[in-house]
N, C-alpha and C. Protein backbone atom coordinates (compact mmCIF):
# COMPACT_ATOMS: atom_id res chain seq x y z
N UNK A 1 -13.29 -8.65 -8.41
CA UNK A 1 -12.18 -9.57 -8.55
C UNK A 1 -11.63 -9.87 -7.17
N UNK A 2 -11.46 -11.35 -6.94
CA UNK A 2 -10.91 -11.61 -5.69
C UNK A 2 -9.63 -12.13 -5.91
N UNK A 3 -8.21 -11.55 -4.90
CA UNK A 3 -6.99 -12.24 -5.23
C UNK A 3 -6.78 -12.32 -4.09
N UNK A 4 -6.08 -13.81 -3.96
CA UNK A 4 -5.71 -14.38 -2.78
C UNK A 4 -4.78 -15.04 -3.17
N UNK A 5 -3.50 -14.31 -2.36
CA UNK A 5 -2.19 -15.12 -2.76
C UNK A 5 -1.40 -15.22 -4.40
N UNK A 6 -1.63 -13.60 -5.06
CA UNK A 6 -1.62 -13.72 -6.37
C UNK A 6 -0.48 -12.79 -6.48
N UNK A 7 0.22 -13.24 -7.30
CA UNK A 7 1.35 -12.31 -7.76
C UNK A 7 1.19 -11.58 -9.00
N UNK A 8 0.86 -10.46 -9.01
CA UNK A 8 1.12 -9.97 -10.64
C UNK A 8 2.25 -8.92 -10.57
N UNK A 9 3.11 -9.12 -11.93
CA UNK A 9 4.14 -8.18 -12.42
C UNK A 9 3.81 -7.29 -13.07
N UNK A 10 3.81 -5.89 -13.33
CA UNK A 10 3.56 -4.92 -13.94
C UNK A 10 4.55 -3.71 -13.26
N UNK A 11 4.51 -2.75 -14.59
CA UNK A 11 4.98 -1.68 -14.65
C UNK A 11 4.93 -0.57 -14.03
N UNK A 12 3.90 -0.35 -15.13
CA UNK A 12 2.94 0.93 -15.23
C UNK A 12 1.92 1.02 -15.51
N UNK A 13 1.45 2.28 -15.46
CA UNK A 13 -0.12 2.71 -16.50
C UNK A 13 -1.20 1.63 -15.86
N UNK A 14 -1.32 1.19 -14.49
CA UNK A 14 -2.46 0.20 -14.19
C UNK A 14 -3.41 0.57 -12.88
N UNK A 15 -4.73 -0.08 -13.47
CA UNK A 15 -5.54 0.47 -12.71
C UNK A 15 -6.17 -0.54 -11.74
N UNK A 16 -6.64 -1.03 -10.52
CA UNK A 16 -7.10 -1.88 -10.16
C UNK A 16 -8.33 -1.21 -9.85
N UNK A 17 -9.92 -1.82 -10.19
CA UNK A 17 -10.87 -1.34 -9.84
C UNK A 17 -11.65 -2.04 -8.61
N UNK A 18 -11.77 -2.12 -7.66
CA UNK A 18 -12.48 -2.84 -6.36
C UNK A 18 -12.17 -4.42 -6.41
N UNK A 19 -10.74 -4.26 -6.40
CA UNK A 19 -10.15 -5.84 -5.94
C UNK A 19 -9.80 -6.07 -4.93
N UNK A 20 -10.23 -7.35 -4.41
CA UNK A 20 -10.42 -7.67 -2.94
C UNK A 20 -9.26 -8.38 -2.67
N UNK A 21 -8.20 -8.21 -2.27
CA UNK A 21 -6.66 -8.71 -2.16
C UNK A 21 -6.77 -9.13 -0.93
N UNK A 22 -6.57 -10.49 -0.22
CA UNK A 22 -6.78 -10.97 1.38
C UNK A 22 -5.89 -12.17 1.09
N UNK A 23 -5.28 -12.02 2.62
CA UNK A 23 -4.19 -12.73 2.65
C UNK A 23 -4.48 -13.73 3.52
N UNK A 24 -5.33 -13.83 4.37
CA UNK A 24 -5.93 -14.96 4.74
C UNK A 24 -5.44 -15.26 6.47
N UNK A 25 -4.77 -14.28 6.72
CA UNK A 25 -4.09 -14.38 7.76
C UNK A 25 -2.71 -15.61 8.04
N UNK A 26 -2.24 -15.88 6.88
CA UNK A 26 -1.27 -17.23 6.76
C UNK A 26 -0.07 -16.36 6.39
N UNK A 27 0.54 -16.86 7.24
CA UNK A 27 2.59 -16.54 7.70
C UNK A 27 2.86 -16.06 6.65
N UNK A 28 3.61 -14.89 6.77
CA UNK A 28 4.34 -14.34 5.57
C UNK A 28 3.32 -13.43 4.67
N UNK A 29 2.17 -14.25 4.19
CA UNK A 29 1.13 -13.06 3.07
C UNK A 29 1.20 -11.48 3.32
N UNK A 30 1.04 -10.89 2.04
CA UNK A 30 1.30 -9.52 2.18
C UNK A 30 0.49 -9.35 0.93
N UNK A 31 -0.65 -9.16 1.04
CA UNK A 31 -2.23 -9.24 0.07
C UNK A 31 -1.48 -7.58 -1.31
N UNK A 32 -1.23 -6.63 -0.46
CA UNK A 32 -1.03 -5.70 -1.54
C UNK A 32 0.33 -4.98 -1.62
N UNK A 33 1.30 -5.20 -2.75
CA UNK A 33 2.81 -4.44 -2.76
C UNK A 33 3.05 -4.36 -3.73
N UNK A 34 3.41 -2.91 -3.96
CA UNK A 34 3.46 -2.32 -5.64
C UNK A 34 5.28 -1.85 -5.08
N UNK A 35 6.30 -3.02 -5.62
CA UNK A 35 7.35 -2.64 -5.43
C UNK A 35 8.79 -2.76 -6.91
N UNK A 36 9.27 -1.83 -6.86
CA UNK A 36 9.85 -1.84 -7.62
C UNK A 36 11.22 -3.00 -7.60
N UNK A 37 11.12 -3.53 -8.66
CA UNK A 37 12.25 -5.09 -8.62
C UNK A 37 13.09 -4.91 -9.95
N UNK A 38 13.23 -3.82 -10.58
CA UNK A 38 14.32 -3.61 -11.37
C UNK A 38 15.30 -2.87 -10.87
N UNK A 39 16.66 -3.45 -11.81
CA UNK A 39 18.13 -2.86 -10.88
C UNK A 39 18.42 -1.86 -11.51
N UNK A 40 18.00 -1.18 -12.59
CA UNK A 40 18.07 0.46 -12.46
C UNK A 40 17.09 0.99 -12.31
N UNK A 41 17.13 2.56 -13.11
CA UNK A 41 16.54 3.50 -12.94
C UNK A 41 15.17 3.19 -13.17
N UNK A 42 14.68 2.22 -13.95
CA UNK A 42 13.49 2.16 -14.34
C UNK A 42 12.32 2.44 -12.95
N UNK A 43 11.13 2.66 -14.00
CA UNK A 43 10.17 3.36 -13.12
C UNK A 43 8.81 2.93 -12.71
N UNK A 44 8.40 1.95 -11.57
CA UNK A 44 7.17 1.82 -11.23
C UNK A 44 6.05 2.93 -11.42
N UNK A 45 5.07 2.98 -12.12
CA UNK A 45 4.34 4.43 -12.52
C UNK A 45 3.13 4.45 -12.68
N UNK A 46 2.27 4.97 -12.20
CA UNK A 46 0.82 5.15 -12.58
C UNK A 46 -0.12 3.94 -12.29
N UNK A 47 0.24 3.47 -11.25
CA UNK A 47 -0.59 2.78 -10.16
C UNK A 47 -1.66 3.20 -9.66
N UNK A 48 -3.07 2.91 -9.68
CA UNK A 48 -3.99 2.97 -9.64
C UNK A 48 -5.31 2.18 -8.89
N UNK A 49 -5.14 2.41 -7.50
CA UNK A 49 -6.55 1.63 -6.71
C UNK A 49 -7.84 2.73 -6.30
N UNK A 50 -9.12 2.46 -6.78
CA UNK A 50 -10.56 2.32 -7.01
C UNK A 50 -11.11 1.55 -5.73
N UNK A 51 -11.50 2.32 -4.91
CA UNK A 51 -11.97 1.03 -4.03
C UNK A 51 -11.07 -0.15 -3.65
N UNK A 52 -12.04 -1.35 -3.47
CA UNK A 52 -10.93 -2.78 -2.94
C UNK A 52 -10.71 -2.22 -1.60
N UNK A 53 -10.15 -3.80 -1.68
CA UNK A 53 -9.40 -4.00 0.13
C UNK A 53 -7.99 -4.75 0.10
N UNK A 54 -6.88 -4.48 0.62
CA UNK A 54 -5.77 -4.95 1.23
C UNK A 54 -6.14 -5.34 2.57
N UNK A 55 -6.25 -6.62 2.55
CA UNK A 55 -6.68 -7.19 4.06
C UNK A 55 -6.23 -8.52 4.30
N UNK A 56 -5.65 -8.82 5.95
CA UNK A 56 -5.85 -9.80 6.82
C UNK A 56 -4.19 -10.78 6.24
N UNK A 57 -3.31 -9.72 6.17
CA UNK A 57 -1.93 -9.74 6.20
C UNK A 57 -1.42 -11.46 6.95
N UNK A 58 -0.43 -11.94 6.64
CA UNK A 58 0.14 -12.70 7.99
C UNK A 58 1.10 -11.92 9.01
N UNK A 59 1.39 -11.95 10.17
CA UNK A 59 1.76 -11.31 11.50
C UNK A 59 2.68 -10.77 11.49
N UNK A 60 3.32 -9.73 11.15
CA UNK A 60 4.42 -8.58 10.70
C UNK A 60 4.35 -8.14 10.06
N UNK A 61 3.58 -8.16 9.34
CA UNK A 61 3.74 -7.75 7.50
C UNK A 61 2.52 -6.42 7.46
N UNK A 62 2.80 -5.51 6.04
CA UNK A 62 2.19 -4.45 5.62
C UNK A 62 1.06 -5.06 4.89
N UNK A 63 -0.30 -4.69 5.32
CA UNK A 63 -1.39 -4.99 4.11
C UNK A 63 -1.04 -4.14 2.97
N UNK A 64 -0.46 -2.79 2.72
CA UNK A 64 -0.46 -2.08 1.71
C UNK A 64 1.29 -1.77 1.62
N UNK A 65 2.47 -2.19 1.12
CA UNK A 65 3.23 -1.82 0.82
C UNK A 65 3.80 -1.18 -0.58
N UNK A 66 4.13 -0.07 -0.52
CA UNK A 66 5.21 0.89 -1.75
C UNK A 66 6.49 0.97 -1.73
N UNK A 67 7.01 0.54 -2.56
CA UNK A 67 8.45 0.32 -2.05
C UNK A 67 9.41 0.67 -4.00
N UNK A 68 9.96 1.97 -3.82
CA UNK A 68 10.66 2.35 -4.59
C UNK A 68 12.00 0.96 -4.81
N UNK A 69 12.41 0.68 -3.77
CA UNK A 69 13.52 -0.68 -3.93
C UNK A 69 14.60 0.27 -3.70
N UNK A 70 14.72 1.55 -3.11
CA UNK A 70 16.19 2.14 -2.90
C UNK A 70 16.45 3.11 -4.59
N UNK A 71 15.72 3.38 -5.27
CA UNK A 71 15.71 3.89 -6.39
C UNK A 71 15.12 5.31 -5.99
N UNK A 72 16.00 6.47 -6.95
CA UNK A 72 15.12 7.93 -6.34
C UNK A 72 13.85 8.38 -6.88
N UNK A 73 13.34 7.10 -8.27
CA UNK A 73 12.04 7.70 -8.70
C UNK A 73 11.68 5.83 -8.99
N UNK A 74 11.34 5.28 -8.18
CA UNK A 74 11.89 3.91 -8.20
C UNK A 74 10.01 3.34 -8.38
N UNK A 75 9.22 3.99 -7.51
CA UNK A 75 7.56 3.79 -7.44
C UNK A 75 7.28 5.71 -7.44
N UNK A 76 6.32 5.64 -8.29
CA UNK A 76 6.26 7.37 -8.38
C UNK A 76 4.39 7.20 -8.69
N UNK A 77 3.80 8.25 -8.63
CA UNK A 77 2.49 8.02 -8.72
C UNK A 77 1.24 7.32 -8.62
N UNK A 78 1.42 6.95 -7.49
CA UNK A 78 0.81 5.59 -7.00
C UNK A 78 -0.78 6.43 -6.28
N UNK A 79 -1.77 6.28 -6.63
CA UNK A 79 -2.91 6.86 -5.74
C UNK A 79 -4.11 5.94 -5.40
N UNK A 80 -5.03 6.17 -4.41
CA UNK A 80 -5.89 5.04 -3.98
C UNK A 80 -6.88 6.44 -3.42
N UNK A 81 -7.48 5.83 -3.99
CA UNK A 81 -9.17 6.10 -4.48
C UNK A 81 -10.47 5.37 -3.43
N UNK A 82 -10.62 5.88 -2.40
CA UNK A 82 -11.99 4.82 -1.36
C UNK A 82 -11.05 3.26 -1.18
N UNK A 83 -9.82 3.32 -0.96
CA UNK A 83 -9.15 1.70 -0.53
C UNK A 83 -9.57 1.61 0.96
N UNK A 84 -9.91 0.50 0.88
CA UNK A 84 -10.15 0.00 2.71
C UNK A 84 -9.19 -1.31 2.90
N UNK A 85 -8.70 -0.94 4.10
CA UNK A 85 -7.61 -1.97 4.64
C UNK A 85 -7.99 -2.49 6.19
N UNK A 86 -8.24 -3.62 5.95
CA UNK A 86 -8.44 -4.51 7.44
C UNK A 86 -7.48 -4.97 8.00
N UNK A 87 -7.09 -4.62 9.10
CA UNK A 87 -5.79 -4.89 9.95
C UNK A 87 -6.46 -5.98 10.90
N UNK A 88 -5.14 -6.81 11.40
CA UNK A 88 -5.12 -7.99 12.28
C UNK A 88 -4.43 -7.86 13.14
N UNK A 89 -4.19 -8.58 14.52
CA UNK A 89 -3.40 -8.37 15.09
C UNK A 89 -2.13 -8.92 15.11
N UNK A 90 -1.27 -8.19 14.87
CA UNK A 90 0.20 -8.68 14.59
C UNK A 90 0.75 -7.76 12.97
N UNK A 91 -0.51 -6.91 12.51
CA UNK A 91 0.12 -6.20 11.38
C UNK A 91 0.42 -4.87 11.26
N UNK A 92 0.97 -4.68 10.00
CA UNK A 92 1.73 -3.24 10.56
C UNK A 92 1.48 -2.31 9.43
N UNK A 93 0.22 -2.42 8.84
CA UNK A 93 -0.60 -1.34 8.20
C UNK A 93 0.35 -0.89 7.10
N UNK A 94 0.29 0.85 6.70
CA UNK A 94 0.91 0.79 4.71
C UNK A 94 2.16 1.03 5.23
N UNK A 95 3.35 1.07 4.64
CA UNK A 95 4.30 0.83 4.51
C UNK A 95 4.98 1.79 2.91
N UNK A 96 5.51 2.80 3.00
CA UNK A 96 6.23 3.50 2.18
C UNK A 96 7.30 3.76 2.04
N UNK A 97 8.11 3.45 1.09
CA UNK A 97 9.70 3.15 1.43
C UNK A 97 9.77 3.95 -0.23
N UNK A 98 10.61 5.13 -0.38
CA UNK A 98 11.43 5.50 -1.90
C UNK A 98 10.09 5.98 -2.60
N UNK A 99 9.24 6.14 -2.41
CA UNK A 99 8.14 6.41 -3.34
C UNK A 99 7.65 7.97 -3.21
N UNK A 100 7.65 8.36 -4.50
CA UNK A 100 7.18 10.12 -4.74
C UNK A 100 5.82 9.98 -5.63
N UNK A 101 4.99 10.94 -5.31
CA UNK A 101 3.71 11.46 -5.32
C UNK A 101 2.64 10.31 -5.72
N UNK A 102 2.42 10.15 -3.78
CA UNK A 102 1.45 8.91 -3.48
C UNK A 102 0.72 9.59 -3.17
N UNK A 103 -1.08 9.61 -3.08
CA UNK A 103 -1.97 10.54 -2.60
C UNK A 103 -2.90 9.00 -2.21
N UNK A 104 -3.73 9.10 -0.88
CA UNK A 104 -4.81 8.69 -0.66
C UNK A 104 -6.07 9.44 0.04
N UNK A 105 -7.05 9.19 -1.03
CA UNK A 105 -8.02 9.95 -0.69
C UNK A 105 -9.31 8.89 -0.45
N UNK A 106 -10.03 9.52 0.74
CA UNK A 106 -11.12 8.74 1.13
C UNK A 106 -10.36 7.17 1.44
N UNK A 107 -9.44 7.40 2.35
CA UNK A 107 -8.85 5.45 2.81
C UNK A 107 -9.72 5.45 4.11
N UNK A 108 -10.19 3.95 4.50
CA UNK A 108 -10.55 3.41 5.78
C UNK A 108 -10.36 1.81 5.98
N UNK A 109 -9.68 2.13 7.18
CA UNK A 109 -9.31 1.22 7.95
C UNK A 109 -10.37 0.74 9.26
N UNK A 110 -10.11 -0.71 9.24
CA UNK A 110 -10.34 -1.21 10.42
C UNK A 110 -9.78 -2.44 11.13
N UNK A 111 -10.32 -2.86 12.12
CA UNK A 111 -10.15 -3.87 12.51
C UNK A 111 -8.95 -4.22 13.85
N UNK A 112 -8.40 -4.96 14.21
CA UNK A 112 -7.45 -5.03 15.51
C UNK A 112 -5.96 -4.49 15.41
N UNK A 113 -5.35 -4.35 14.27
CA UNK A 113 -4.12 -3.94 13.67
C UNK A 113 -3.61 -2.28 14.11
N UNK A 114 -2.72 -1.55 14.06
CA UNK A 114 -2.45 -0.58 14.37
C UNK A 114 -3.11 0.36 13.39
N UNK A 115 -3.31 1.57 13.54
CA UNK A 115 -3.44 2.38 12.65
C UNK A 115 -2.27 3.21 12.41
N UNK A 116 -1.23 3.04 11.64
CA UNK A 116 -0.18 3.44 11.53
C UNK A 116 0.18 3.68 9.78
N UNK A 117 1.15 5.03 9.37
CA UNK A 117 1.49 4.68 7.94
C UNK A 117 3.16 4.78 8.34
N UNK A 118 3.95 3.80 7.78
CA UNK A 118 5.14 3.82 8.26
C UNK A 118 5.70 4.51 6.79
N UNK A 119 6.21 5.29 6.93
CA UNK A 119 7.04 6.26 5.73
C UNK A 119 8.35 6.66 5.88
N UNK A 120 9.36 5.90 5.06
CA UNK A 120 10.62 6.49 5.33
C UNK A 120 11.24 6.35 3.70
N UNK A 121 12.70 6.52 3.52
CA UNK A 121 13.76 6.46 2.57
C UNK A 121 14.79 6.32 2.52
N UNK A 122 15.60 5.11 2.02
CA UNK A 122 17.10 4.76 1.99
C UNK A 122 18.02 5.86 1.77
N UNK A 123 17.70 6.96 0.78
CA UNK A 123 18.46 7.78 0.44
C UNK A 123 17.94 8.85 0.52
N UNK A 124 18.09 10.47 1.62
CA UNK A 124 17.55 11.58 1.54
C UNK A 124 16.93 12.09 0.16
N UNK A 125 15.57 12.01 0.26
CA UNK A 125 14.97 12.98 -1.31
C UNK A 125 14.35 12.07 -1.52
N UNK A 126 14.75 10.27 -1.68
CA UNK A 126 13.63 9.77 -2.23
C UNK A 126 11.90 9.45 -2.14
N UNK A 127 11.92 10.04 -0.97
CA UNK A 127 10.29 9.67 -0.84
C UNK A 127 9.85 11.27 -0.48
N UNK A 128 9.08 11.84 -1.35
CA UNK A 128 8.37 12.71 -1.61
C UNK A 128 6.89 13.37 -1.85
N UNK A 129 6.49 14.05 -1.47
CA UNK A 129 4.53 14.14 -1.84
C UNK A 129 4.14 13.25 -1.64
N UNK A 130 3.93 12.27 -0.13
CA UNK A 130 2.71 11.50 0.25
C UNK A 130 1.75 12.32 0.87
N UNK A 131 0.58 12.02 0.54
CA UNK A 131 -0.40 12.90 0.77
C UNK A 131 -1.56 12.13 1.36
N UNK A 132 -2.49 12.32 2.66
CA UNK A 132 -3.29 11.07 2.65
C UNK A 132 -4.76 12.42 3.32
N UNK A 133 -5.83 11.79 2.24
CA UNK A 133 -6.82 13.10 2.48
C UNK A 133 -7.77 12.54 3.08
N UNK A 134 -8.70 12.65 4.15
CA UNK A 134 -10.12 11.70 5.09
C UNK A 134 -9.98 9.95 5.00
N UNK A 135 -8.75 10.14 5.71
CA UNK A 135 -8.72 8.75 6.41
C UNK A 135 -8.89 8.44 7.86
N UNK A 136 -9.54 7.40 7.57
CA UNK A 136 -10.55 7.14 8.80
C UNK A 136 -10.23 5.77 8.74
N UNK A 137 -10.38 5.24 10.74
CA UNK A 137 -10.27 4.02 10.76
C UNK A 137 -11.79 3.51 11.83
N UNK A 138 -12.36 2.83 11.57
CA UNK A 138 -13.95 2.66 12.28
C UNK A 138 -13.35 2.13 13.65
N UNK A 139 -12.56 1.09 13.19
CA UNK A 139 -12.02 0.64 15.12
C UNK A 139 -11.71 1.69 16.12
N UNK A 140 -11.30 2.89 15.40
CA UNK A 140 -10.84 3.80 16.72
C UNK A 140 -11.50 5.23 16.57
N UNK A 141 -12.60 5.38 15.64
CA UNK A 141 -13.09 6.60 15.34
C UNK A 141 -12.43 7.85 15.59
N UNK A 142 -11.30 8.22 14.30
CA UNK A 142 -10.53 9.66 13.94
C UNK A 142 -10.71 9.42 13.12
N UNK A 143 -10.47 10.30 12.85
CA UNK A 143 -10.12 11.26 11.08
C UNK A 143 -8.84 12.23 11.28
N UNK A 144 -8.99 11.90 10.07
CA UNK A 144 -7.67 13.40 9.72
C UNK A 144 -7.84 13.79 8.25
């Protein structure tokens, strides 16, 4: 499945299996963001990437953003499975804001973009158990 420039709304309980999300490098695009947009408690949940790519952002922006929305269980269980993310220059790689027990296992990156995961929280406590297991970026050959 290829999405370019696609918005979908969902909850929970979803799985994406090797979808190719590219933003084309045009102003503003932000190919992948699982963010929470309800004004309470409700709960982004059980997010699910298989492979695929978050790639080729427009120039500031996160190819992969999580974003609880300022909520303390706001995006919760979010995991990625072999995701590869192609960075550009001018982007600013995943992006985690409010979100508890994110795991990525087997992620790789490439391309001119930073290799960076920016992780923070509006309110002490909310972002919890990110976990990121053999990620590798080919442009700059590490691991961790």
């Amino acid at each position: 499945m290829r999405l370019s420039l696609c918005l979908l709304r969902i909850a929970s309980d979803t799985t994406f299996e090797n979808v190719q999300a590219n933003g084309g490098n045009v102003a503003g695009s932000r190919p992948c963001v699982v963010k929470n947009t309800m004004a309470s408690q409700a709960t982004v949940a059980s997010i699910t990437f298989f492979g695929g790519q978050c790639q080729h952002v427009g120039s500031g922006q996160h190819e992969l953003e999580i974003n609880g929305n300022g909520l303390s269980s706001g995006a919760t269980s979010v995991q990625s499975y072999g995701l590869h993310m192609e960075t550009s220059t001018g982007s600013l790689g995943v992006r985690i804001v409010d979100a508890r027990n994110v795991l990525f296992v087997g992620f790789n990156s490439s391309g001119q973009g930073p290799d960076q995961y920016s992780i923070s929280e509006s309110i002490p406590g909310n972002t919890q158990n990110v976990r990121v297991e053999n990620a590798y970026n080919s442009s700059h050959s590490e691991t961790s």
